[in-house]
Protein backbone atom coordinates (compact mmCIF):
# COMPACT_ATOMS: atom_id res chain seq x y z
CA UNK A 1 107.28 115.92 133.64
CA UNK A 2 106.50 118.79 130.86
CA UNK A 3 107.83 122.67 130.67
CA UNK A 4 105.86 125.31 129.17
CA UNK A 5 107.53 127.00 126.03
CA UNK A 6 108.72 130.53 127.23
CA UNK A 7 106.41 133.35 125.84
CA UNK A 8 109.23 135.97 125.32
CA UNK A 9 109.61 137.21 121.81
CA UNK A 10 112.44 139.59 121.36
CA UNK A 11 111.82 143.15 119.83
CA UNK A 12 113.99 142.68 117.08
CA UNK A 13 112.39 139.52 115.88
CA UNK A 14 110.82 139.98 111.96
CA UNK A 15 107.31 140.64 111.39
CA UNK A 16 104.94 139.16 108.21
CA UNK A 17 102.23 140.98 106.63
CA UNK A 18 99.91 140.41 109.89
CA UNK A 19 102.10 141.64 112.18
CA UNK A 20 103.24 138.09 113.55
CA UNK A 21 106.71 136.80 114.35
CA UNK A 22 107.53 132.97 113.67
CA UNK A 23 107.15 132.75 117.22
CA UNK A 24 103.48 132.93 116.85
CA UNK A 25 103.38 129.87 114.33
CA UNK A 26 105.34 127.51 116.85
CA UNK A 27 103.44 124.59 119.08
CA UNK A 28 104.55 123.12 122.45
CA UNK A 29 107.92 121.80 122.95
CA UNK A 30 108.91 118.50 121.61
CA UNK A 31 108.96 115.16 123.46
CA UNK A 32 110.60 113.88 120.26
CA UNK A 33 114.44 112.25 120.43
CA UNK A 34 116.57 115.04 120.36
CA UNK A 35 118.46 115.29 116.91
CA UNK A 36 115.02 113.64 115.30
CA UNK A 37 114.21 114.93 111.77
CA UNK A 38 110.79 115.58 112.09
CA UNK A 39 111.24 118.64 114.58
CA UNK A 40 113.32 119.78 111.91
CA UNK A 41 110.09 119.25 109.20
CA UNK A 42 108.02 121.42 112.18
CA UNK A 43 110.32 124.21 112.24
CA UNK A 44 110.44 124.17 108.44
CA UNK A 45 106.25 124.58 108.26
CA UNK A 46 106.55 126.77 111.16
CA UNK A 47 108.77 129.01 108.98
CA UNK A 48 107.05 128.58 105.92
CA UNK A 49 103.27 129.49 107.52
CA UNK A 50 105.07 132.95 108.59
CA UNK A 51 106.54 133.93 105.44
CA UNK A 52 103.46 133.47 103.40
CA UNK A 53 101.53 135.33 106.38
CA UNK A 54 98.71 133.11 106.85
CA UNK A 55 96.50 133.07 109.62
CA UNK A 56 97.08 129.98 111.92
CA UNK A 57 93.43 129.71 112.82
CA UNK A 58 92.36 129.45 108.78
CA UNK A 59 95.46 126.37 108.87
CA UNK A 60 93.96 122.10 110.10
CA UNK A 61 96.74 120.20 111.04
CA UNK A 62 95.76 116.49 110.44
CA UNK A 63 97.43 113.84 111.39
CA UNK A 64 97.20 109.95 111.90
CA UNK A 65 99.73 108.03 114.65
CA UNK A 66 103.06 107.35 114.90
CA UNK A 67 106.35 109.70 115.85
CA UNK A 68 105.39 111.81 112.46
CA UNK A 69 102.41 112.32 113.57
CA UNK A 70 103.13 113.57 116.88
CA UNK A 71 105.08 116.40 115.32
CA UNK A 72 101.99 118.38 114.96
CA UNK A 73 101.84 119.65 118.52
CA UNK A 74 105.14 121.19 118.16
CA UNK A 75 103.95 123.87 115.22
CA UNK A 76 101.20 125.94 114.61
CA UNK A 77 99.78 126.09 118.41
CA UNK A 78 96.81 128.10 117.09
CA UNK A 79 95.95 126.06 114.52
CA UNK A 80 92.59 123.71 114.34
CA UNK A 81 94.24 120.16 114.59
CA UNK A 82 92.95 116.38 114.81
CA UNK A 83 94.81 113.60 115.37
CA UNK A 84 93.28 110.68 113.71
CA UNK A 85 93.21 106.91 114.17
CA UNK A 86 96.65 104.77 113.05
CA UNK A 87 96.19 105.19 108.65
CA UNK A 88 92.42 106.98 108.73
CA UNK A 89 93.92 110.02 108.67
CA UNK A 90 92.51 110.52 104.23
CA UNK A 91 89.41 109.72 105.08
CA UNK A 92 89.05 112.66 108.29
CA UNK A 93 90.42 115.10 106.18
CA UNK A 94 88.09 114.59 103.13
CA UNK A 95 85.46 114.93 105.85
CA UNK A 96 87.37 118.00 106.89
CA UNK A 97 87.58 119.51 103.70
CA UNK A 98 84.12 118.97 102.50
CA UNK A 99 82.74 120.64 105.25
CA UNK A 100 84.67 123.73 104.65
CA UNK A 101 86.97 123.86 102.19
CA UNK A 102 88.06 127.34 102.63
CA UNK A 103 91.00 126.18 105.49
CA UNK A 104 94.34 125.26 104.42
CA UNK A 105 95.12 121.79 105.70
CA UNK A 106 98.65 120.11 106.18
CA UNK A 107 98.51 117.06 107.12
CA UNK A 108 101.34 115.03 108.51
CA UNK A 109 101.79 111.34 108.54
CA UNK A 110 104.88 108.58 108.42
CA UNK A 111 105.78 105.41 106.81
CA UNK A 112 103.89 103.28 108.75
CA UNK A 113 100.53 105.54 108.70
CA UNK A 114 100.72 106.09 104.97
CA UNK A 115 102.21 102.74 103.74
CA UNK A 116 101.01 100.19 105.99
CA UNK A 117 98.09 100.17 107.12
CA UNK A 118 97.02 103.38 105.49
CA UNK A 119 98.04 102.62 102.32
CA UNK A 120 94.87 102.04 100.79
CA UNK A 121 93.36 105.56 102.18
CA UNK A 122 96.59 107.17 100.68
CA UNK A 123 96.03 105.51 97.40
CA UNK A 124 92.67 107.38 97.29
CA UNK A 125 93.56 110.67 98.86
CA UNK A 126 95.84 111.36 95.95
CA UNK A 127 93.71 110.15 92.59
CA UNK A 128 90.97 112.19 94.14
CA UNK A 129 93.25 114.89 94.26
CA UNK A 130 92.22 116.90 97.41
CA UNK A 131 93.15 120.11 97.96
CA UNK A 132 95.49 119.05 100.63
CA UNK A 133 99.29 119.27 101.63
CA UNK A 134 100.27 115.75 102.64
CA UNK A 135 103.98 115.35 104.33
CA UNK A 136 105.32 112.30 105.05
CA UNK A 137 107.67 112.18 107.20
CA UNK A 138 109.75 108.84 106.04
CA UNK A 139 112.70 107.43 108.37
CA UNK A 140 112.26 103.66 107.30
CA UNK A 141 111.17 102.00 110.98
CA UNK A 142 108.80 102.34 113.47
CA UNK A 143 110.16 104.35 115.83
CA UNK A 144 107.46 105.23 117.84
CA UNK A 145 107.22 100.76 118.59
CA UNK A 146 110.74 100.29 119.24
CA UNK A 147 112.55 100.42 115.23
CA UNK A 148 110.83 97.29 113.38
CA UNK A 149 111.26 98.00 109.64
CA UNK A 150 108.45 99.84 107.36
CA UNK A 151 107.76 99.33 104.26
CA UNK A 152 109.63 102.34 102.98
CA UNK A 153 112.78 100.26 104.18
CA UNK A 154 115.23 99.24 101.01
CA UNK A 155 115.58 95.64 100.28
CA UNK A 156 118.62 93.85 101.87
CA UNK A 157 118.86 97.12 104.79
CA UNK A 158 119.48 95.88 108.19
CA UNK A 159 117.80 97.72 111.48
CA UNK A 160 119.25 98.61 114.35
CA UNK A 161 118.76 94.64 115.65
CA UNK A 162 119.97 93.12 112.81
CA UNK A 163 116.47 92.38 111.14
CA UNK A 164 116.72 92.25 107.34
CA UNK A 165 113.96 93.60 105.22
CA UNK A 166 113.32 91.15 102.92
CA UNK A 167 110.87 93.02 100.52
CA UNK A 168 111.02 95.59 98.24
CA UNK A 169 110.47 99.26 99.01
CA UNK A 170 107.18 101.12 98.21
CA UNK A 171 108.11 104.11 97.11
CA UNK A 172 105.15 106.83 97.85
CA UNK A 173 106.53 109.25 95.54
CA UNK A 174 106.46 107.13 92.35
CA UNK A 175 103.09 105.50 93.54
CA UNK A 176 102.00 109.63 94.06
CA UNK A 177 103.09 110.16 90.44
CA UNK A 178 101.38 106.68 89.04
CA UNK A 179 98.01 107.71 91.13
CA UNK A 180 97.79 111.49 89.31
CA UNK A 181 99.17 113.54 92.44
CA UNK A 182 99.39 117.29 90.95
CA UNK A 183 102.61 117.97 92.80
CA UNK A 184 105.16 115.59 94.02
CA UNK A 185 108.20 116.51 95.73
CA UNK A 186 111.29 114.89 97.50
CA UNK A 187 113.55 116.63 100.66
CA UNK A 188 115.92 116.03 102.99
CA UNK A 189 114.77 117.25 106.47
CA UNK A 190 118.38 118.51 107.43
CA UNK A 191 118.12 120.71 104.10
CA UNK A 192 115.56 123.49 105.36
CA UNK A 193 117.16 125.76 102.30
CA UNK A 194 115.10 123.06 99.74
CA UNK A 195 112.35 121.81 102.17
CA UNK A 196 110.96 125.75 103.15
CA UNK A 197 110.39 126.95 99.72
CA UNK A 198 108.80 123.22 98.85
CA UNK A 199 106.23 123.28 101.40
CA UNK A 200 105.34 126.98 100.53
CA UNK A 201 105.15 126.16 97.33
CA UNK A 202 102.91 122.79 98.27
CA UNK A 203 100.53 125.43 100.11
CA UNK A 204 100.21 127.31 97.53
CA UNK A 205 99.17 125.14 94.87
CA UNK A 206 95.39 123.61 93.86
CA UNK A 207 95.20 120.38 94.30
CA UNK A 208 96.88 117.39 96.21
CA UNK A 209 100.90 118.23 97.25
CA UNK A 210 102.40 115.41 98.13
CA UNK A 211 105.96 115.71 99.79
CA UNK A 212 108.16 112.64 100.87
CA UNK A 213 110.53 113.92 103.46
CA UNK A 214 113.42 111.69 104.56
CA UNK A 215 113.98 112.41 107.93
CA UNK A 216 116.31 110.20 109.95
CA UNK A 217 115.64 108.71 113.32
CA UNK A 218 118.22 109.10 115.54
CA UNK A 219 117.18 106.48 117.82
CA UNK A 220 116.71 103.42 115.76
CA UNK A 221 117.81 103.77 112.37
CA UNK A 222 121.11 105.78 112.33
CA UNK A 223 123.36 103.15 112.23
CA UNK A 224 126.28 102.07 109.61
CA UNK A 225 124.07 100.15 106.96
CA UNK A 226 120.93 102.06 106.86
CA UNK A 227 119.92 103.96 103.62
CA UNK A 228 117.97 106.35 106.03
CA UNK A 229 120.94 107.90 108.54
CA UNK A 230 122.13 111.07 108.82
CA UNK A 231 125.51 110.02 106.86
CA UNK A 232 123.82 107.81 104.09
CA UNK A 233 121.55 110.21 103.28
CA UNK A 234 123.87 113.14 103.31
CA UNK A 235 126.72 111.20 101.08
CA UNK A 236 124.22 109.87 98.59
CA UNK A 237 121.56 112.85 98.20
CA UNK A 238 120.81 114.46 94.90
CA UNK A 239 119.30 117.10 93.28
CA UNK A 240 117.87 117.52 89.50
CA UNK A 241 116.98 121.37 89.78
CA UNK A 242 117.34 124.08 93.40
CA UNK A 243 113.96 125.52 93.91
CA UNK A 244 112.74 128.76 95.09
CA UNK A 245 109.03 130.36 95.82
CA UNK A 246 108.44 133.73 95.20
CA UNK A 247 104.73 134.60 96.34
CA UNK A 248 102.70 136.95 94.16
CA UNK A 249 102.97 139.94 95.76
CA UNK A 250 106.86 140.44 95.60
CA UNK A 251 108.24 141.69 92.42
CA UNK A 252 111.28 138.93 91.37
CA UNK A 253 114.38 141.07 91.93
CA UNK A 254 116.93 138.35 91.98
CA UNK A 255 119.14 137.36 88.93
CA UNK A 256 118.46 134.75 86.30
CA UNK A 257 120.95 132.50 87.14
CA UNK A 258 123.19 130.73 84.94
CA UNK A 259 121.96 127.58 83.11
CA UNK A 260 118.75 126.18 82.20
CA UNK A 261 115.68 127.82 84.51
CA UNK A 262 112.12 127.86 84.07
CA UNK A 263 109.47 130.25 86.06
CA UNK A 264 106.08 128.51 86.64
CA UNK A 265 102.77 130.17 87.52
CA UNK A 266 100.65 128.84 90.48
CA UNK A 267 97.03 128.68 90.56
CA UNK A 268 97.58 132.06 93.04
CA UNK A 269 99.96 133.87 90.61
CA UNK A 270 102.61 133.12 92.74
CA UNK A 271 105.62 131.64 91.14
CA UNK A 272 107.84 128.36 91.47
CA UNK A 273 111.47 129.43 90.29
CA UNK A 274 113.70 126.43 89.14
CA UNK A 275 117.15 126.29 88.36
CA UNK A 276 117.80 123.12 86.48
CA UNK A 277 121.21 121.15 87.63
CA UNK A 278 120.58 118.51 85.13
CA UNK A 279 119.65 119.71 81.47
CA UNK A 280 117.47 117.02 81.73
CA UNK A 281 115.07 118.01 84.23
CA UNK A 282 111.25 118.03 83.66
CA UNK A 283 108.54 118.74 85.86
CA UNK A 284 106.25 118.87 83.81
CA UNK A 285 106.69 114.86 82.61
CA UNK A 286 105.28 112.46 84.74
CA UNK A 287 106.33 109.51 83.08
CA UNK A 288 109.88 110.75 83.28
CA UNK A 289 110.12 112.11 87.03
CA UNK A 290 108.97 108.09 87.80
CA UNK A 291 111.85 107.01 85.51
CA UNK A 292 114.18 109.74 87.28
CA UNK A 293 113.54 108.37 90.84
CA UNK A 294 113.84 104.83 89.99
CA UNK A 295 117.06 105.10 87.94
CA UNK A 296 118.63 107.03 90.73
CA UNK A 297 117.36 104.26 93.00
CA UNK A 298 119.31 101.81 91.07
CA UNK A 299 122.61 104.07 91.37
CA UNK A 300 122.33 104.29 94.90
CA UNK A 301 121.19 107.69 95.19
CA UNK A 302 118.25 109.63 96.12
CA UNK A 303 116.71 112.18 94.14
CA UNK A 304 115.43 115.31 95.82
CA UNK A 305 113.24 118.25 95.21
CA UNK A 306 110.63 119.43 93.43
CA UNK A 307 109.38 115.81 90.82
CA UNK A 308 106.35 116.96 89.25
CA UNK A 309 104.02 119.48 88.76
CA UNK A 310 100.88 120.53 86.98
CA UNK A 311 99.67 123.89 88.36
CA UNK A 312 95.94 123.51 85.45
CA UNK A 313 94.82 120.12 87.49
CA UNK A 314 91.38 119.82 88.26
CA UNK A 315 91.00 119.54 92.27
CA UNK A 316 88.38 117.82 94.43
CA UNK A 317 85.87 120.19 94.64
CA UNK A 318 85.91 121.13 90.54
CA UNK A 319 85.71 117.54 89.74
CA UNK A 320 82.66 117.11 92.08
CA UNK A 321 81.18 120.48 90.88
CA UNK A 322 80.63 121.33 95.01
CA UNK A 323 78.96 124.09 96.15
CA UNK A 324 80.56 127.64 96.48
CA UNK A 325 79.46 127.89 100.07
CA UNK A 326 81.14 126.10 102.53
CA UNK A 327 78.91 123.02 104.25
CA UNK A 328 80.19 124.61 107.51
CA UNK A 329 78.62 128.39 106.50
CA UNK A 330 75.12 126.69 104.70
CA UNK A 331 72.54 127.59 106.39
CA UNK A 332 69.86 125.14 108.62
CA UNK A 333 66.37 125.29 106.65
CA UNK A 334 68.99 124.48 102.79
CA UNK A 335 71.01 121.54 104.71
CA UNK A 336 67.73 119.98 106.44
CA UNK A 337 64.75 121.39 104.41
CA UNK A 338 62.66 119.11 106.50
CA UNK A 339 60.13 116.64 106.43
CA UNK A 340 57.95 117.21 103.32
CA UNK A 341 60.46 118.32 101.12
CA UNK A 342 62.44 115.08 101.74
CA UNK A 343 59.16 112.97 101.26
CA UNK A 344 58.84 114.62 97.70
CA UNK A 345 62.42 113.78 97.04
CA UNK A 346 61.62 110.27 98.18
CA UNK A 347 58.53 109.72 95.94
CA UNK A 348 60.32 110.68 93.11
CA UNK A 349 62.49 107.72 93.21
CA UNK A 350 59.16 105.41 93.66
């Protein structure tokens, strides 16, 4: 049995800059575990898509298969979307984005999609650096087939059966860093204060945004011993700097807070504010934001929030010198010129 989402928007409700409440950014309601992590990742984009006032139908939603990637039907209803076969969903989206590049695509994918069997597309995704915003949303099983362990799992964690992972982690955030990913970032999906300004921030940017979201599932991997519950990750959570967005048409009003902070400039002229908790903190040092991650690994922590970022990298479509023009808005007689242009192309190779 489904229910229809009620229509009703109340009067008072906020408007953005085209007249839409958040209301207009949501998707159907969610057939998800109730108390699951990723409908907290949907309401997050579903916020963060209203604030910056973007048009849903200018936003793709990709996605590949798995619980994470169900999550797109519950946000951005009037959205483009395409839900991909289990770890292909790179390779769609470079399709996508190639054929117009002028859409703003978030893609959505989980442990299993991006570091099992998709782990190879993912690899490529990111050193190709597409302008893309890929969220994973990372709970450490399998929920979707019953809570087997995924490769994001810790070493020596047990499941909800008693099944031990045997193997060391892959951590996608250090192999995002390691594969030149522009912008690399770590949340908490019960911390929408840190995760909404992120993903604005990740839509903002030119390039490839890579977020890892840790998202617990309530179902199968919430128990005493996991590294990916709802207490675990609360009690051992950490942050090197709090992050805020402030898009380019709002004039930065609030104070200069105490410490160490440092104001960068987006491709857009929007800015990412960062108020550094640890004196330490670099974003701009790959090398060190893979040390950072791993050495908090080691202390039993997990590091969260913005990693990396390099707002002057070369994306996709510069690196392949594409055309200005869309493939989608080229015109019939320039993509097939027909047959005795292509015969002169041909003999020139003869």
């Amino acid at each position: 049995m489904s229910f229809a989402k009620s229509k009703f928007k109340h009067k008072s409700l906020p408007v953005n800059d085209l007249g839409l409440t958040y209301r207009d950014y949501e998707g159907a309601i969610s057939t998800l575990c109730a108390g699951c992590g990723h409908d907290s990742i949907s309401s997050a984009i579903v916020h963060a898509c209203a604030e910056l006032s973007i048009e849903p139908h200018k936003i793709a939603k990709m996605s590949g298969i798995g619980c994470s990637s169900k999550a797109p039907n519950y946000f951005l209803n009037n959205s483009h979307g395409f839900n991909t076969v289990h770890g292909r969903m790179p390779s769609v989206t470079t399709g996508a984005n190639l054929a117009n590049k002028d859409l703003t695509y978030l893609a959505m994918s989980g442990d299993g999609d991006s570091a099992s069997i998709g782990l190879g597309q993912f690899a490529h995704v990111v050193r190709r650096q597409l302008n893309m915003v890929y969220m994973v949303a990372n709970n450490g099983v399998y929920g979707l087939t019953k809570g087997q362990l995924a490769a994001t799992s810790d070493r020596g964690v047990k499941n909800k059966t008693g099944d031990i992972s045997l193997f060391n982690d892959i951590d996608l955030c250090t192999m995002a860093l390691q594969l030149g990913a522009s912008f690399v970032a770590r949340c908490f999906s019960g911390d929408k204060a840190q995760l909404i300004p992120i993903i604005k921030a990740a839509i903002a940017h030119q390039g490839f945004a890579f977020i890892d979201i840790i998202s617990p599932c309530v179902t199968f991997n919430n128990h005493p011993g996991s590294t990916r519950s709802y207490d675990y990750v609360q009690e051992h959570v950490t942050t090197g700097a709090v992050t805020d967005f402030v898009p380019t048409k709002e004039e930065i009003t609030a104070q200069t807070p105490e410490g160490e902070f440092e104001d960068i400039c987006l491709h857009d002229g929007s800015l990412m504010r960062i108020h550094k908790l640890d004196k330490d903190y670099d974003t701009s040092n790959r090398l060190k934001a893979m040390t950072d991650v791993e050495e908090h690994k080691e202390r039993g922590e997990i590091l969260t929030g913005l990693l990396y970022l390099d707002p002057t990298a070369s994306t996709f479509h510069e690196l392949n010198d594409t055309a200005d023009t869309p493939m989608n808005q080229v015109k019939q007689d320039l993509l097939c010129p027909g047959e005795r242009v292509l015969g002169t192309i041909n003999d020139s190779f003869r």
